[in-house]
N, C-alpha and C. Protein backbone atom coordinates (compact mmCIF):
# COMPACT_ATOMS: atom_id res chain seq x y z
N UNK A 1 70.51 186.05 79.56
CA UNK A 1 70.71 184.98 80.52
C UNK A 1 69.48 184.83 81.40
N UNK A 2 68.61 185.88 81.86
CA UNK A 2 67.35 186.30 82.46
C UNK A 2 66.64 185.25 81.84
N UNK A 3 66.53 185.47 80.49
CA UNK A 3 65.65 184.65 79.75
C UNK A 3 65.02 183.00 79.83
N UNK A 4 66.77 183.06 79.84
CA UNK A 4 66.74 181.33 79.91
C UNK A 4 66.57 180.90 81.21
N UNK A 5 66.89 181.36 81.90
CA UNK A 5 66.61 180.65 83.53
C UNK A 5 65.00 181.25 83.98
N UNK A 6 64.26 181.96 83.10
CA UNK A 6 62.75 182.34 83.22
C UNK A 6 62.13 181.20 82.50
N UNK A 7 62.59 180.60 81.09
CA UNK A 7 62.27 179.67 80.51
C UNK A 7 62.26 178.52 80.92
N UNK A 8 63.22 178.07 81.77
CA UNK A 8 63.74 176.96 82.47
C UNK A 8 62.55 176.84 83.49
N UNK A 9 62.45 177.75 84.39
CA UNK A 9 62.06 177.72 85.38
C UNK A 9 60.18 177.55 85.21
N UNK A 10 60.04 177.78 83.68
CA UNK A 10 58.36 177.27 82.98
C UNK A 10 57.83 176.35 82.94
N UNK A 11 59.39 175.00 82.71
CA UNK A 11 58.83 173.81 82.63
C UNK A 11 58.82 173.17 83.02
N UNK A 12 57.93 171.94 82.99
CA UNK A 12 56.81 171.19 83.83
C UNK A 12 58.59 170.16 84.77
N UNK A 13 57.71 169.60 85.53
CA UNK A 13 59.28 168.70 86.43
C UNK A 13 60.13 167.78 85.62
N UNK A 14 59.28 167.25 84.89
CA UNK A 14 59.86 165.96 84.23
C UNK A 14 60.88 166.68 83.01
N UNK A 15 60.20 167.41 82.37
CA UNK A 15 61.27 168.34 81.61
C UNK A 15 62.36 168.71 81.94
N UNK A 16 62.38 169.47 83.30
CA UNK A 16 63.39 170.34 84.20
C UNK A 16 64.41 169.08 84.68
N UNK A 17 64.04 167.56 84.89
CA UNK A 17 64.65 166.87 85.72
C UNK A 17 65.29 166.54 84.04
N UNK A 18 64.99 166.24 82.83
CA UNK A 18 65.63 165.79 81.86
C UNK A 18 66.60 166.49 81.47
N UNK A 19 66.54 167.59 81.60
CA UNK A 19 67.68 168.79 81.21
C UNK A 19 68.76 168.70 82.02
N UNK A 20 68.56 168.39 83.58
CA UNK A 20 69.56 168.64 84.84
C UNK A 20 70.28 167.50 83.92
N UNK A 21 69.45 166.35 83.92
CA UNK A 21 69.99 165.02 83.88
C UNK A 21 71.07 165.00 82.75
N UNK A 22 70.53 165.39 81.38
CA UNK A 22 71.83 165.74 80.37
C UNK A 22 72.91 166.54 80.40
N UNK A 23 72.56 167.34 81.43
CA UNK A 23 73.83 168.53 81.67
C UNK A 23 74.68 168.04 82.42
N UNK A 24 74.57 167.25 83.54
CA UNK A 24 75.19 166.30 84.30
C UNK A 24 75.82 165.01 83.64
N UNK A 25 75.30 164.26 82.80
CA UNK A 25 76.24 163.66 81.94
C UNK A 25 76.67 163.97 80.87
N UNK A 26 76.72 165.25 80.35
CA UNK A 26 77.69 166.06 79.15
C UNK A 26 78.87 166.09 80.30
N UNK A 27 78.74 167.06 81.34
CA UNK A 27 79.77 167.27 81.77
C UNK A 27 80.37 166.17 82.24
N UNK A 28 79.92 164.77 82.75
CA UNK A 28 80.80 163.85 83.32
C UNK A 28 81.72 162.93 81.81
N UNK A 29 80.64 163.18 80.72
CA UNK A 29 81.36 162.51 79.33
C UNK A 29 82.67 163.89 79.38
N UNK A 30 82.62 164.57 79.47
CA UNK A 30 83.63 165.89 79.19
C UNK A 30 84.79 165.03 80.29
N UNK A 31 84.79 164.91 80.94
CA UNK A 31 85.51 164.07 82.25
C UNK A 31 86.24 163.32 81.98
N UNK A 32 85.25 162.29 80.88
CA UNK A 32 85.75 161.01 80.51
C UNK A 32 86.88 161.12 79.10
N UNK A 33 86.44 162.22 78.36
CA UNK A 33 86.84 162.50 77.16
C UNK A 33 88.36 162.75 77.61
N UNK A 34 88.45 163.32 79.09
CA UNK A 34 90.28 163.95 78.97
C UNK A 34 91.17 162.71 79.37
N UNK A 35 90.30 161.71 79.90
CA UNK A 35 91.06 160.08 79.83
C UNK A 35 91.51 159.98 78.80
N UNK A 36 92.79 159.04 78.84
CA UNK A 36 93.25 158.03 77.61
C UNK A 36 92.17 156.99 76.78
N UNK A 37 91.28 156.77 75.78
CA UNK A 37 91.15 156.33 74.88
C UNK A 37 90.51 154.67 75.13
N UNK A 38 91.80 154.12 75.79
CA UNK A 38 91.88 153.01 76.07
C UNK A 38 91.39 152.73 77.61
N UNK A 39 91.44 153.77 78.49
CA UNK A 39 90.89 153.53 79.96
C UNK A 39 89.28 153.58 79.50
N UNK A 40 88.65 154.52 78.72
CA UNK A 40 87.21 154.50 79.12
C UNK A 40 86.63 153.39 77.87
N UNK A 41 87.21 152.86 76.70
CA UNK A 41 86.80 152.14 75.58
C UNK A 41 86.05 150.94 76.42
N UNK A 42 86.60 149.98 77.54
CA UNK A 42 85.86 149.23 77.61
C UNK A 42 84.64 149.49 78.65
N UNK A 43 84.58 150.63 79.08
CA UNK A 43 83.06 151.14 79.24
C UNK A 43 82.39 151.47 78.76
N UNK A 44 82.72 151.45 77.51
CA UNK A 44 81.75 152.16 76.06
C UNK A 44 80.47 151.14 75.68
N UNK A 45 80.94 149.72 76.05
CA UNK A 45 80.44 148.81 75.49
C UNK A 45 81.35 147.53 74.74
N UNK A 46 80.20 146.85 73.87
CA UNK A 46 80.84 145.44 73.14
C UNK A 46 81.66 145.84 72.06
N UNK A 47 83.01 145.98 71.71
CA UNK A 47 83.58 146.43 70.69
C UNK A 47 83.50 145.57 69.62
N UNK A 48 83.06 146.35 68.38
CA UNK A 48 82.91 146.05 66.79
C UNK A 48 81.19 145.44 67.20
N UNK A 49 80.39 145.28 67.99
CA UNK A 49 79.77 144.83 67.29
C UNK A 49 78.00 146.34 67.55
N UNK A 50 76.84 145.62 67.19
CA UNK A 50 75.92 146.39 67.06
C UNK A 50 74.88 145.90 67.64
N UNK A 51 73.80 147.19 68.12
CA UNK A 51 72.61 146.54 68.77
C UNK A 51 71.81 146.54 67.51
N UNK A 52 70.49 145.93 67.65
CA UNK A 52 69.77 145.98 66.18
C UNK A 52 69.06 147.57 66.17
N UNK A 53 68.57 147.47 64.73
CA UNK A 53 68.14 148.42 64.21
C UNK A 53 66.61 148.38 64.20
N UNK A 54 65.98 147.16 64.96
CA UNK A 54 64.54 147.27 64.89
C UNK A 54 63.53 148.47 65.62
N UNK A 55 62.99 148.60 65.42
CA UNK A 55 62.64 149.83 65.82
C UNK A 55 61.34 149.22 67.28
N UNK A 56 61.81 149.61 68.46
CA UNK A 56 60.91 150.06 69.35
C UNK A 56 59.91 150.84 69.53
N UNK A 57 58.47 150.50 68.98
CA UNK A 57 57.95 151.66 68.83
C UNK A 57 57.11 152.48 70.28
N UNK A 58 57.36 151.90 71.25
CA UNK A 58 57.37 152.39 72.51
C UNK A 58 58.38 153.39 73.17
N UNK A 59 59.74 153.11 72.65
CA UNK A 59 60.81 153.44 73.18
C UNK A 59 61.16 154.90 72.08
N UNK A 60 60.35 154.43 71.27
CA UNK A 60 60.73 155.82 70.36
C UNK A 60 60.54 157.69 70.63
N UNK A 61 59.31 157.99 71.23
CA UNK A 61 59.82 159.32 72.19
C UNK A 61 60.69 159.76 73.20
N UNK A 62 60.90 158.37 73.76
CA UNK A 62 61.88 158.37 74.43
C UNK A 62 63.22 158.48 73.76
N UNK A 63 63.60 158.19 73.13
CA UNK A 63 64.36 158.37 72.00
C UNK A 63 64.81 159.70 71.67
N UNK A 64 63.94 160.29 70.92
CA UNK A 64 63.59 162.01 71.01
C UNK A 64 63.86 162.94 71.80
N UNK A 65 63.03 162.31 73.05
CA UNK A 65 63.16 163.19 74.08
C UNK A 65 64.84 163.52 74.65
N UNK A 66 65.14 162.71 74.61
CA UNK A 66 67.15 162.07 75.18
C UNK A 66 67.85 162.72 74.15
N UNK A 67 67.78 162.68 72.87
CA UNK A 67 68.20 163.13 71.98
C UNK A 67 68.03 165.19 71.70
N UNK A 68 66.99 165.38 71.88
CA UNK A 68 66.47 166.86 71.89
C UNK A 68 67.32 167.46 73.52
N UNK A 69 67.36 166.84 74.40
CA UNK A 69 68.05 167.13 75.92
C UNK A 69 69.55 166.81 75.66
N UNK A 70 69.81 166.55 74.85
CA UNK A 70 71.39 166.34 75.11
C UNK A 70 71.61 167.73 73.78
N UNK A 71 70.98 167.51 72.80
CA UNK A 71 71.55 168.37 72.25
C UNK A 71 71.59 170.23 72.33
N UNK A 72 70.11 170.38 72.93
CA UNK A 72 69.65 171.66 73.75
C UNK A 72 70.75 172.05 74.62
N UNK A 73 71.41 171.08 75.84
CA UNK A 73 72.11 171.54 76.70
C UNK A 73 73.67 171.59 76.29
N UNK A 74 73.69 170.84 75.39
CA UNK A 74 75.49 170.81 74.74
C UNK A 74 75.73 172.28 74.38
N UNK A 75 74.93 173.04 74.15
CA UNK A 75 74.77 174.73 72.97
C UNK A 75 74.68 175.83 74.73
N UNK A 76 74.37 174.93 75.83
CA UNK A 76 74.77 175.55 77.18
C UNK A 76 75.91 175.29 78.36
N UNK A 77 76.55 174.68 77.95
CA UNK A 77 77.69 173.95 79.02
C UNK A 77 78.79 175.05 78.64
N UNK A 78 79.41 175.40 79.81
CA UNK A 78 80.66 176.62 79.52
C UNK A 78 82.22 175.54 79.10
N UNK A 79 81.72 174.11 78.87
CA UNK A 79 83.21 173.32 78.48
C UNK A 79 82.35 172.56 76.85
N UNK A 80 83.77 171.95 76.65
CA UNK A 80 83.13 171.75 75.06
C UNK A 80 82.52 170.45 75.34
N UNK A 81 81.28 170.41 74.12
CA UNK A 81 80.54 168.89 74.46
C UNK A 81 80.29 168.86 72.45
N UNK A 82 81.19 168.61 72.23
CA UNK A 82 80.95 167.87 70.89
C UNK A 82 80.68 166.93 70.38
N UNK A 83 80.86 165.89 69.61
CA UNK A 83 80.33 165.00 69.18
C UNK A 83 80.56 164.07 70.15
N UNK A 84 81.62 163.62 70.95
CA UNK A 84 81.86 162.46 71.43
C UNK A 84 81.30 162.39 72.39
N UNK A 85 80.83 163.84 73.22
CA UNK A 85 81.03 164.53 74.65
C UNK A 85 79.55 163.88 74.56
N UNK A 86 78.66 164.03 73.72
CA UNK A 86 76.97 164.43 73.76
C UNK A 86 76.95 162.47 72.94
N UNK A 87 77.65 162.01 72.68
CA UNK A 87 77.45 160.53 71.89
C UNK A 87 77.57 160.06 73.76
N UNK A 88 78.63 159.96 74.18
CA UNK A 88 78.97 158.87 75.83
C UNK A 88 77.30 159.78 76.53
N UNK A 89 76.99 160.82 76.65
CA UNK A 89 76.11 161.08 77.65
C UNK A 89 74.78 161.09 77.38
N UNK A 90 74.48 160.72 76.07
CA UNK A 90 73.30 160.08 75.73
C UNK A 90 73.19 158.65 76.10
N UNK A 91 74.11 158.34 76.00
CA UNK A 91 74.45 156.44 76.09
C UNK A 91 74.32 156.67 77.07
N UNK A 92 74.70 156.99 77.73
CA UNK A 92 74.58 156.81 79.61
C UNK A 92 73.10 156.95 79.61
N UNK A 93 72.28 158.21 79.42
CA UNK A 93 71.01 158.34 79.74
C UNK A 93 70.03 157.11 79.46
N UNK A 94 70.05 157.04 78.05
CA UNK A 94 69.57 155.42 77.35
C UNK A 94 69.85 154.08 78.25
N UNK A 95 71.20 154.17 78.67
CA UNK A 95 71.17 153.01 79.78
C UNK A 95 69.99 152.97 80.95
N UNK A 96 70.20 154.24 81.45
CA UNK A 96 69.41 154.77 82.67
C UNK A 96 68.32 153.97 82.35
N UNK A 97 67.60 154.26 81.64
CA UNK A 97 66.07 153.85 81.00
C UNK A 97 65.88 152.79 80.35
N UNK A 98 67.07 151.78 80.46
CA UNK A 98 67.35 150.20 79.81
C UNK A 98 66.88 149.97 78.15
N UNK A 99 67.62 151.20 76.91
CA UNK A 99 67.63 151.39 76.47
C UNK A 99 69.18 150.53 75.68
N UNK A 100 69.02 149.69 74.80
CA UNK A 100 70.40 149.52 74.16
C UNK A 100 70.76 150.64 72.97
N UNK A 101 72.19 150.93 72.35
CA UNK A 101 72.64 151.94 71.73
C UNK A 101 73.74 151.36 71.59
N UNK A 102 74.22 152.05 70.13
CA UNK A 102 75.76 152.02 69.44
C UNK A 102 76.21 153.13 69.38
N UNK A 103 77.75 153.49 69.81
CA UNK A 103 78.61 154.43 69.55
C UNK A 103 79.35 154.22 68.87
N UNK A 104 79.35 154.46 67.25
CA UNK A 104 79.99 154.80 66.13
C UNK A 104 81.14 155.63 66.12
N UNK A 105 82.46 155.50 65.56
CA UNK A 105 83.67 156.54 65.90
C UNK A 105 83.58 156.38 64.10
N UNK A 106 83.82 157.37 63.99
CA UNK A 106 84.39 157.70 62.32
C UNK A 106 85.54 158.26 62.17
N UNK A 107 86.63 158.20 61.08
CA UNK A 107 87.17 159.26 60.44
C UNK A 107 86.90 159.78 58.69
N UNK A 108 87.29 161.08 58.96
CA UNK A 108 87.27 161.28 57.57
C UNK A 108 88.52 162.70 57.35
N UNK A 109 88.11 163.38 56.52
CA UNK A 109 89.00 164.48 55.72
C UNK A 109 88.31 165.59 55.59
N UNK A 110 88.63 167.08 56.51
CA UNK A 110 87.43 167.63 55.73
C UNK A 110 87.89 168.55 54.61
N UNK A 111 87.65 169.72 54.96
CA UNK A 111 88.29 170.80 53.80
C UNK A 111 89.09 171.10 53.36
N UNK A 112 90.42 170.75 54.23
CA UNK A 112 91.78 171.34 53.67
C UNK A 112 92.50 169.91 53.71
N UNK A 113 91.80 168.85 53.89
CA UNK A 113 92.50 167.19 53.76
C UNK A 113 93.14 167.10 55.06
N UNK A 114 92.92 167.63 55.68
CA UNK A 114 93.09 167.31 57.59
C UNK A 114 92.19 165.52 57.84
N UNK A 115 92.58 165.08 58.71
CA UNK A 115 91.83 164.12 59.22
C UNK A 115 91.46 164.29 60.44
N UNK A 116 89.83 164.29 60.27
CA UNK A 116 89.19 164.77 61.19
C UNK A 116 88.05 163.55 62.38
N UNK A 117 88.08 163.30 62.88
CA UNK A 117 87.28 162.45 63.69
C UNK A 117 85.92 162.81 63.89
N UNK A 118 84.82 161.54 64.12
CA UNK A 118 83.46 162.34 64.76
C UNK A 118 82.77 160.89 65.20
N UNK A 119 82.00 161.18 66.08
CA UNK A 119 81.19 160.07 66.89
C UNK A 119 79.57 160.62 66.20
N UNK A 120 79.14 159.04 66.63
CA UNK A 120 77.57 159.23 66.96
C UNK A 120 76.98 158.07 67.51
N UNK A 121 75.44 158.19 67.86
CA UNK A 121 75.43 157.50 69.05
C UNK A 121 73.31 157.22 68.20
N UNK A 122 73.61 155.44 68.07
CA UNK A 122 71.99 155.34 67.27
C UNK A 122 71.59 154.22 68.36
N UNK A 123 70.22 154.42 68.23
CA UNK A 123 69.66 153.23 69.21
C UNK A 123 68.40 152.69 67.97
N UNK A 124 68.20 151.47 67.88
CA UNK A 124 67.15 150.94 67.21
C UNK A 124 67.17 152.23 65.73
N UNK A 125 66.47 152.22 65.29
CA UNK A 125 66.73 152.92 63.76
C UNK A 125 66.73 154.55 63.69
N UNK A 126 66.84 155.33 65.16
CA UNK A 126 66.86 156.64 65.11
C UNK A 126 68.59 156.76 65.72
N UNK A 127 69.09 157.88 64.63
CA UNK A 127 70.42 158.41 65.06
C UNK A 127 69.98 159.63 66.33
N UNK A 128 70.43 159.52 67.65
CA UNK A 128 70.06 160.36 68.51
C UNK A 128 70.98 161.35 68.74
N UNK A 129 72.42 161.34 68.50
CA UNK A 129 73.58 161.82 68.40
C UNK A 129 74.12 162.18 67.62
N UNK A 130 75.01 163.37 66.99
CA UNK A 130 75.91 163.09 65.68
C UNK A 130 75.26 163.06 63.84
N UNK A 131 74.11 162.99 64.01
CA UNK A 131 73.46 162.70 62.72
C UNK A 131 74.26 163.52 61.65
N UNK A 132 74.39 164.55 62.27
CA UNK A 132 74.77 165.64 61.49
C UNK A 132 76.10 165.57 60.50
N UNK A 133 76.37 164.92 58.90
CA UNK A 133 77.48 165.41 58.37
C UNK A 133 78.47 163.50 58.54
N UNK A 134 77.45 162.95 59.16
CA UNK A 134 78.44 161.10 59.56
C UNK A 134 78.31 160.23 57.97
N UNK A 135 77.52 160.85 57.29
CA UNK A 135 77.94 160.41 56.01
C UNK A 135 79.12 160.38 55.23
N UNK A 136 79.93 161.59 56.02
CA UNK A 136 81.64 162.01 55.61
C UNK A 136 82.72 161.12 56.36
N UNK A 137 82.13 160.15 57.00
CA UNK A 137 83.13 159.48 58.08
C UNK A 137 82.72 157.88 57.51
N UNK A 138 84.20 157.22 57.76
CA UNK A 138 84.41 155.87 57.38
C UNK A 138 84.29 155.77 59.22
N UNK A 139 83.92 154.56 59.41
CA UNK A 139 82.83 154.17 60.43
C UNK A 139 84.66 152.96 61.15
N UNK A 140 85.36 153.39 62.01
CA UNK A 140 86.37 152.53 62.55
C UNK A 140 86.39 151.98 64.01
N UNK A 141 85.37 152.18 64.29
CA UNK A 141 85.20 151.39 65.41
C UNK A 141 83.67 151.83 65.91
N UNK A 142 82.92 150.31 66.93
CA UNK A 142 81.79 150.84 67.02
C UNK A 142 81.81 149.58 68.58
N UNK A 143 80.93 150.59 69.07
CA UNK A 143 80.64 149.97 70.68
C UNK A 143 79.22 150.20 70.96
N UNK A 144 78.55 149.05 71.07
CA UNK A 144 77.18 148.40 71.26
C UNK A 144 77.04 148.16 73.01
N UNK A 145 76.30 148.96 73.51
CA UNK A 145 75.75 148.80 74.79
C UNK A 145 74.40 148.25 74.85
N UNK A 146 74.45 146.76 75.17
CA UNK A 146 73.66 146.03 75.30
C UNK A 146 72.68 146.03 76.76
N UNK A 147 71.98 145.85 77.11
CA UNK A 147 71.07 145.84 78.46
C UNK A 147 70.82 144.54 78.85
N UNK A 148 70.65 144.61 80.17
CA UNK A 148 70.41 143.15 80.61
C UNK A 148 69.76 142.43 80.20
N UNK A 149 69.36 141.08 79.75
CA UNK A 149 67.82 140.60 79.13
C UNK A 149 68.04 140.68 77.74
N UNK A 150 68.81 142.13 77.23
CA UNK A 150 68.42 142.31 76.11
C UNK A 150 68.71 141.54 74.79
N UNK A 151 68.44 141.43 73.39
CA UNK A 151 69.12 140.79 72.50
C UNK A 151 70.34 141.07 72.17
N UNK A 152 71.35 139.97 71.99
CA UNK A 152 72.90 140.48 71.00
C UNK A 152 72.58 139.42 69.89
């Protein structure tokens, strides 16, 4: 535990302020997750539809960076931040930074024919969320957070 708060405490501000920043909206998506379904859906965004897939090539470390901070701190939060938890609190961050993004809900089946759910969360042509295993999920709903100005 020494370790990590020696490690933490190495890096530069902007780093340190990106980490606070994802740990703070994992836990407020964790918040949102114990709502009903239907209270937080229309804060998710435009339902069924999508932002484009063109690629920003400005916006693209940024991208990375949001993506590498949400998933670093999800593997540190003492509550669960799984797929959905780390899909809403990337979206939030991406907003922050007037970033548009889609939150993808899937189902599928996994090993023993259970039906299993999973989110992910893509902005312009990088999956920042969820990448992991969404090839196994039929894609049933999707919420496009558009930005002011921006294209629909």
């Amino acid at each position: 535990m020494w370790r990590k708060w020696k490690r933490y405490a190495s890096l530069k501000g902007a780093h340190k302020r990106l980490l606070l920043e994802a740990y703070f909206y994992l836990g407020w998506a964790r918040i949102l997750k114990a709502l009903p379904f239907s209270r937080i859906a229309p804060a998710l965004g435009e339902h069924m539809a999508e932002t484009t897939e063109q690629p920003q090539p400005a916006q693209i470390p940024v991208l990375r960076e949001v993506s590498y901070a949400v998933q670093l701190m999800s593997r540190h939060t003492w509550w669960e931040s799984q797929c959905m938890v780390k899909a809403i609190a990337a979206m939030r961050m991406l907003e922050r930074r007037k970033i548009e993004s889609t939150l993808y809900l899937g189902m599928g089946r996994d090993e023993k024919g259970r039906l299993v759910a999973h989110a992910w969360l893509r902005s312009g042509p990088i999956v920042i969320t969820g990448a992991e295993g969404r090839e196994r999920y039929t894609c049933v709903a999707k919420f496009a957070r558009y930005i002011e100005g921006g294209v629909k």
